[in-house]
N, C-alpha and C. Protein backbone atom coordinates (compact mmCIF):
# COMPACT_ATOMS: atom_id res chain seq x y z
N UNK A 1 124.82 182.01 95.51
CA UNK A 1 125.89 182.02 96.47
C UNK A 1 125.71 183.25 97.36
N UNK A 2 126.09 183.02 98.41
CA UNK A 2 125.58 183.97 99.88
C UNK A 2 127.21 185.36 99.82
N UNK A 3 126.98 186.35 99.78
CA UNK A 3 128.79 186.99 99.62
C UNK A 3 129.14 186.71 100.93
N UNK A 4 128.34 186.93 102.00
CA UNK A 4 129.62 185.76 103.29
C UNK A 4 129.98 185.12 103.12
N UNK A 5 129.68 184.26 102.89
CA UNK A 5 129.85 182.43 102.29
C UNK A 5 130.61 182.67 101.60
N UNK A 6 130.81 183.10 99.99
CA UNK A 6 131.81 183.44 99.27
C UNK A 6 133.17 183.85 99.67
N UNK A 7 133.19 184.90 100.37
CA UNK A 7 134.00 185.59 100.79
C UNK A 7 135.02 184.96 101.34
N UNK A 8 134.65 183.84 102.03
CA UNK A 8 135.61 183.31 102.67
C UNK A 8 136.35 182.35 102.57
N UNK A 9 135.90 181.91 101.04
CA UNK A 9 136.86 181.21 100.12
C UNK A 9 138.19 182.11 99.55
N UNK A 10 138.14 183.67 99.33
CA UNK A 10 139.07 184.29 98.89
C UNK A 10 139.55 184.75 100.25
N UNK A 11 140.01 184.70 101.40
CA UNK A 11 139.99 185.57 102.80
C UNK A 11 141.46 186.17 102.44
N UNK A 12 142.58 185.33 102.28
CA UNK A 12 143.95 186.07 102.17
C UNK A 12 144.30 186.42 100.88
N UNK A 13 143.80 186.29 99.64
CA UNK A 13 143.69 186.55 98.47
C UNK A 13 143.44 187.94 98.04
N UNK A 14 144.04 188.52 97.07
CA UNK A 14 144.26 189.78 96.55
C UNK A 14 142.66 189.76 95.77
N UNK A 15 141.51 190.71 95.44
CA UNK A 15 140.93 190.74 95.08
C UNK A 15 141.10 190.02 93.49
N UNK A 16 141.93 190.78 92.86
CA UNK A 16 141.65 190.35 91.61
C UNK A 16 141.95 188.98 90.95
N UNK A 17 142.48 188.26 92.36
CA UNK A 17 142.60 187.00 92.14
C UNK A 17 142.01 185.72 92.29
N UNK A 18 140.87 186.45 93.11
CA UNK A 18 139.26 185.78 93.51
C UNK A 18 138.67 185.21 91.62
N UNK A 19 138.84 185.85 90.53
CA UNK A 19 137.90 185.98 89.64
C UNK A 19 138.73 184.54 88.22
N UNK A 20 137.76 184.00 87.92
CA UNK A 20 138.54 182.90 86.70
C UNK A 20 138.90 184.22 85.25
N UNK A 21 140.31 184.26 85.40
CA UNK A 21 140.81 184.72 84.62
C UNK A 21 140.96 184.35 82.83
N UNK A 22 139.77 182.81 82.79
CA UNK A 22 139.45 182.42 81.49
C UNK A 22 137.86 183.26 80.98
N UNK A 23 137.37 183.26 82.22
CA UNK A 23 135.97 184.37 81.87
C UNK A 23 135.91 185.20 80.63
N UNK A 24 134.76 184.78 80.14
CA UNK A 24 134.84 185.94 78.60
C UNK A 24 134.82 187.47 79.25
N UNK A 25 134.30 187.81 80.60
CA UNK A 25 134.09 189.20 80.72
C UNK A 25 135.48 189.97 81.18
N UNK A 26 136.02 188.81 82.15
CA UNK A 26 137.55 189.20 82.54
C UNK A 26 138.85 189.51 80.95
N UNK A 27 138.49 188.42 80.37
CA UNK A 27 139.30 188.26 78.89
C UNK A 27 139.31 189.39 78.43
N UNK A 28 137.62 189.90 78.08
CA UNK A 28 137.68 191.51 77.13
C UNK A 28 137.88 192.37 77.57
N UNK A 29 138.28 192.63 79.16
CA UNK A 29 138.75 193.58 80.06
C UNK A 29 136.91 194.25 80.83
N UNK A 30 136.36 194.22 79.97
CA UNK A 30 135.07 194.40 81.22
C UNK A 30 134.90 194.37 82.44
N UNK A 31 135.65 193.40 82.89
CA UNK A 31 136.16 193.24 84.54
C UNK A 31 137.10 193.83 84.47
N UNK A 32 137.61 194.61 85.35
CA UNK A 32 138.69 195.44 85.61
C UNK A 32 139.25 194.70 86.94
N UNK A 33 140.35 193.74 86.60
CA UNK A 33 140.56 192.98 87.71
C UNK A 33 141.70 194.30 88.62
N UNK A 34 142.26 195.07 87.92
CA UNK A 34 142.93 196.22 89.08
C UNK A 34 142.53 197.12 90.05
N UNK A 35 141.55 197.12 89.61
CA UNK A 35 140.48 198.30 90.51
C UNK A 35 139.26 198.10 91.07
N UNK A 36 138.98 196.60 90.61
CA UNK A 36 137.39 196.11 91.66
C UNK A 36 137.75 196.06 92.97
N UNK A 37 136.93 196.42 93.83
CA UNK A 37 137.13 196.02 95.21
C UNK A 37 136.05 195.50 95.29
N UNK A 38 135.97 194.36 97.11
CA UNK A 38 135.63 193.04 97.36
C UNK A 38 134.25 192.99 97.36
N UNK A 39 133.41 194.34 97.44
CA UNK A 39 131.89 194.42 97.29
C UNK A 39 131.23 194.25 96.26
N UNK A 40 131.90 194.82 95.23
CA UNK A 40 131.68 194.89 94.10
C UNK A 40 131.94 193.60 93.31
N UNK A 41 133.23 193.09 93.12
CA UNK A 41 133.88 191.47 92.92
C UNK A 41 132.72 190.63 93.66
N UNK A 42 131.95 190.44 94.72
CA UNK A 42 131.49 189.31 95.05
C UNK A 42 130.12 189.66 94.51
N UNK A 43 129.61 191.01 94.49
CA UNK A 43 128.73 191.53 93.68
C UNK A 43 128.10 190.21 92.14
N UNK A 44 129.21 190.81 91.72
CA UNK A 44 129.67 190.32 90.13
C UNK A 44 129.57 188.93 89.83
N UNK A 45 130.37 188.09 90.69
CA UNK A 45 130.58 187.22 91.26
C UNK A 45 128.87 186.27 90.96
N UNK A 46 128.22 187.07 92.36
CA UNK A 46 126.74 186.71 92.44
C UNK A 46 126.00 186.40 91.18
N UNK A 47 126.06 187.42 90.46
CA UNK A 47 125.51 187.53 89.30
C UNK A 47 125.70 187.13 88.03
N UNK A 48 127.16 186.36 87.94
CA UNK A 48 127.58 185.75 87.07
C UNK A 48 128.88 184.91 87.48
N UNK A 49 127.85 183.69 87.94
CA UNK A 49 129.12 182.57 88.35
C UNK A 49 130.55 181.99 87.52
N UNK A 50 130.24 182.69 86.59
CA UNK A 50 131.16 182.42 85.16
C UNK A 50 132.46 182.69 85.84
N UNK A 51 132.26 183.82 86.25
CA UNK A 51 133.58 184.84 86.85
C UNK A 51 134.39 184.32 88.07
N UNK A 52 133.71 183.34 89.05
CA UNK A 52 134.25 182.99 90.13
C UNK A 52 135.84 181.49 90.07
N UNK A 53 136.66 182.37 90.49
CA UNK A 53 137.50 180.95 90.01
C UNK A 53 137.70 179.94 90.66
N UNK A 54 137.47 178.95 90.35
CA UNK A 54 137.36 177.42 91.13
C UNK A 54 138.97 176.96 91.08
N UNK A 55 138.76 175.61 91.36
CA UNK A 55 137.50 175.08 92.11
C UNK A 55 137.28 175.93 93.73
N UNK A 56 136.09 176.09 94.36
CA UNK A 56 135.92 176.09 95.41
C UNK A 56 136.23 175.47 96.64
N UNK A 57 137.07 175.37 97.11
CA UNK A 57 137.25 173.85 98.20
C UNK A 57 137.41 174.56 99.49
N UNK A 58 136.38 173.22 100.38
CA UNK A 58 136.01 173.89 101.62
C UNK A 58 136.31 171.99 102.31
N UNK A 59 137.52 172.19 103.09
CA UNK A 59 138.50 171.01 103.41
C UNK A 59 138.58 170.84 104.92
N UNK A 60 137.42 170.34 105.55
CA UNK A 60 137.62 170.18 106.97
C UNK A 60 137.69 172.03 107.77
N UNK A 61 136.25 172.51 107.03
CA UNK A 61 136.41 173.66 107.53
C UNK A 61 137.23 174.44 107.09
N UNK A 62 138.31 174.00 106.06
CA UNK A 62 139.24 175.23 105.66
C UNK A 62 138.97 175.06 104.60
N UNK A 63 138.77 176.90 103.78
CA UNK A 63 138.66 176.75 102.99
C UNK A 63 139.38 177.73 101.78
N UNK A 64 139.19 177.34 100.19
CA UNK A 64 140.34 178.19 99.65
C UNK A 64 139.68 178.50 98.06
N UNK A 65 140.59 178.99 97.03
CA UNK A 65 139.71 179.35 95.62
C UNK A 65 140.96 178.98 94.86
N UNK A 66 140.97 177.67 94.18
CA UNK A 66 142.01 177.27 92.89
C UNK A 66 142.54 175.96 93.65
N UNK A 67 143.52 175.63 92.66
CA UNK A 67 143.97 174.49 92.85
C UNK A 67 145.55 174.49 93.53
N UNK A 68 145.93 176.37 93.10
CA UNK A 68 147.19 176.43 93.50
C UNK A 68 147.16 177.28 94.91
N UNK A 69 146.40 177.16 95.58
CA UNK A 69 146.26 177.27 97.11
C UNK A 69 146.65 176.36 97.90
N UNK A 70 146.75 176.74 99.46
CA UNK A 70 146.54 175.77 100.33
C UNK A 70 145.25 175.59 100.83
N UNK A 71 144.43 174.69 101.36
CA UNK A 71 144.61 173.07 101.36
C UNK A 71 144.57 172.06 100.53
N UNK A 72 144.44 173.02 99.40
CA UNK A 72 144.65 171.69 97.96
C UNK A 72 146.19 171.44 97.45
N UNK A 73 147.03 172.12 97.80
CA UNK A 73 148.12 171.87 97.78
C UNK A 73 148.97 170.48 98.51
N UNK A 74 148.39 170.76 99.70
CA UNK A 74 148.72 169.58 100.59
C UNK A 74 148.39 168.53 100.82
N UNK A 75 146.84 168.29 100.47
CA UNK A 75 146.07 167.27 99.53
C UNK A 75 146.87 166.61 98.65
N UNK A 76 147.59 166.97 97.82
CA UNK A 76 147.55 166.75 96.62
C UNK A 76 148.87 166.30 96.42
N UNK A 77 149.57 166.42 97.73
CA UNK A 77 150.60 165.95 98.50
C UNK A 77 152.27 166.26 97.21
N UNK A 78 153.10 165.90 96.78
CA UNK A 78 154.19 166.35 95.72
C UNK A 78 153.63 167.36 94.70
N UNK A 79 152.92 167.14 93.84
CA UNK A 79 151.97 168.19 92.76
C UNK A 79 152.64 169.30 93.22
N UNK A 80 153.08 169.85 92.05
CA UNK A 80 153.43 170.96 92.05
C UNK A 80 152.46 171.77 91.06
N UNK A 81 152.79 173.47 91.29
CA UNK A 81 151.69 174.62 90.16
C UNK A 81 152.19 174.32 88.49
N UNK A 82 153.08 173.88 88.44
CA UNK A 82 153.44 173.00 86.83
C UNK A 82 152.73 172.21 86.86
N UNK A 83 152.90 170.91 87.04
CA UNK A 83 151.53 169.84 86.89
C UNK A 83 150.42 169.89 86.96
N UNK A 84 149.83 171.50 87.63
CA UNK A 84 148.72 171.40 87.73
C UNK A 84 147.97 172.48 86.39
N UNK A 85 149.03 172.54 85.48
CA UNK A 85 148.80 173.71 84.81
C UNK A 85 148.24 173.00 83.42
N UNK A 86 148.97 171.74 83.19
CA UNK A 86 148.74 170.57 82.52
C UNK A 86 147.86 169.06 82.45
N UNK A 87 147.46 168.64 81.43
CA UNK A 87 146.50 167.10 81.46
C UNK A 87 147.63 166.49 81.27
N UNK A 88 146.90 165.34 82.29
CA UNK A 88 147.72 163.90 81.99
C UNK A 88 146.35 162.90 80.60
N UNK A 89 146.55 162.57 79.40
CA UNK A 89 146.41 161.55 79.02
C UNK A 89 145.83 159.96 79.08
N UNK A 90 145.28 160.26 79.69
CA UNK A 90 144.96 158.50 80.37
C UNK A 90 145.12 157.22 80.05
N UNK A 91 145.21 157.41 78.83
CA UNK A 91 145.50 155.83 77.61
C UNK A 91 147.09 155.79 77.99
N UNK A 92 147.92 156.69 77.92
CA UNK A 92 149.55 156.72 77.67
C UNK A 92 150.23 157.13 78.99
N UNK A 93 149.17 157.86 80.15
CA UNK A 93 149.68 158.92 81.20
C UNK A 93 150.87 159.57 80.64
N UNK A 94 151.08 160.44 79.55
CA UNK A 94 151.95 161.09 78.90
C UNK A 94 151.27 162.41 79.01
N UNK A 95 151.87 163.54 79.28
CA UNK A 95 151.33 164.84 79.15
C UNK A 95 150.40 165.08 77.77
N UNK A 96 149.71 165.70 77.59
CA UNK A 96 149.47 166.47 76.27
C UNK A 96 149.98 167.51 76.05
N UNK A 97 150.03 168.33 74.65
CA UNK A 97 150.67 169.25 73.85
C UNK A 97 150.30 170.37 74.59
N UNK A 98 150.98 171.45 74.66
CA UNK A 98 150.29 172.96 75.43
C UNK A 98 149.66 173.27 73.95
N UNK A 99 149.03 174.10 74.32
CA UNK A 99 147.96 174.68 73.37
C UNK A 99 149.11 175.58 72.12
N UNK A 100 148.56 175.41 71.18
CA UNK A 100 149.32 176.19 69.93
C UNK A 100 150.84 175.90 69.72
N UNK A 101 151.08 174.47 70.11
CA UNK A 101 152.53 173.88 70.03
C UNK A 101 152.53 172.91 69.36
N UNK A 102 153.04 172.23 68.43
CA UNK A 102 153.11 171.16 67.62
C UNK A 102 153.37 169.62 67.67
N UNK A 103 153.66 169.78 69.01
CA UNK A 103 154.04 168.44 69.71
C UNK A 103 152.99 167.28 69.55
């Protein structure tokens, strides 16, 4: 990945919010998502795609990083950042259990 190119998937985005916050390096704190700045983050980035948080979407020229952005928001037309936080099921279209809940 090119860091121009990159870059401009995160453009109005707070640095530390560019990075997938499930990442094993972000998780053990190795990434210091408070104090990277954007050279360094796309740096990182480069070098370990693990870290970059998707999806990537580049929508008629506009483009954004996650699902709870705009233009995937509007795409995606009612969807709200709850539904998108969750699986739908496909046999039942019934939610599934959140993780470590008994349901």
């Amino acid at each position: 990945m090119r860091t121009n190119c990159a870059a401009s998937f995160f453009r109005n985005m707070p640095v530390g919010s560019w990075f997938n916050r499930a990442a094993p390096r972000v998780k053990s704190g190795e990434v210091n998502l408070d104090s990277i700045d954007a050279a360094s983050a796309l740096a990182l980035m480069v070098s370990d795609p693990l870290l970059i948080r998707r999806p990537l979407i580049d929508l008629d020229g506009i483009r954004c990083a996650g699902l709870d952005r705009e233009p995937a928001l509007s795409q995606l037309g009612h969807q709200t950042q709850e539904h998108l936080q969750g699986c739908l099921h496909q046999a039942t279209r019934t939610r599934c259990p959140k993780m470590g809940s008994s349901e």
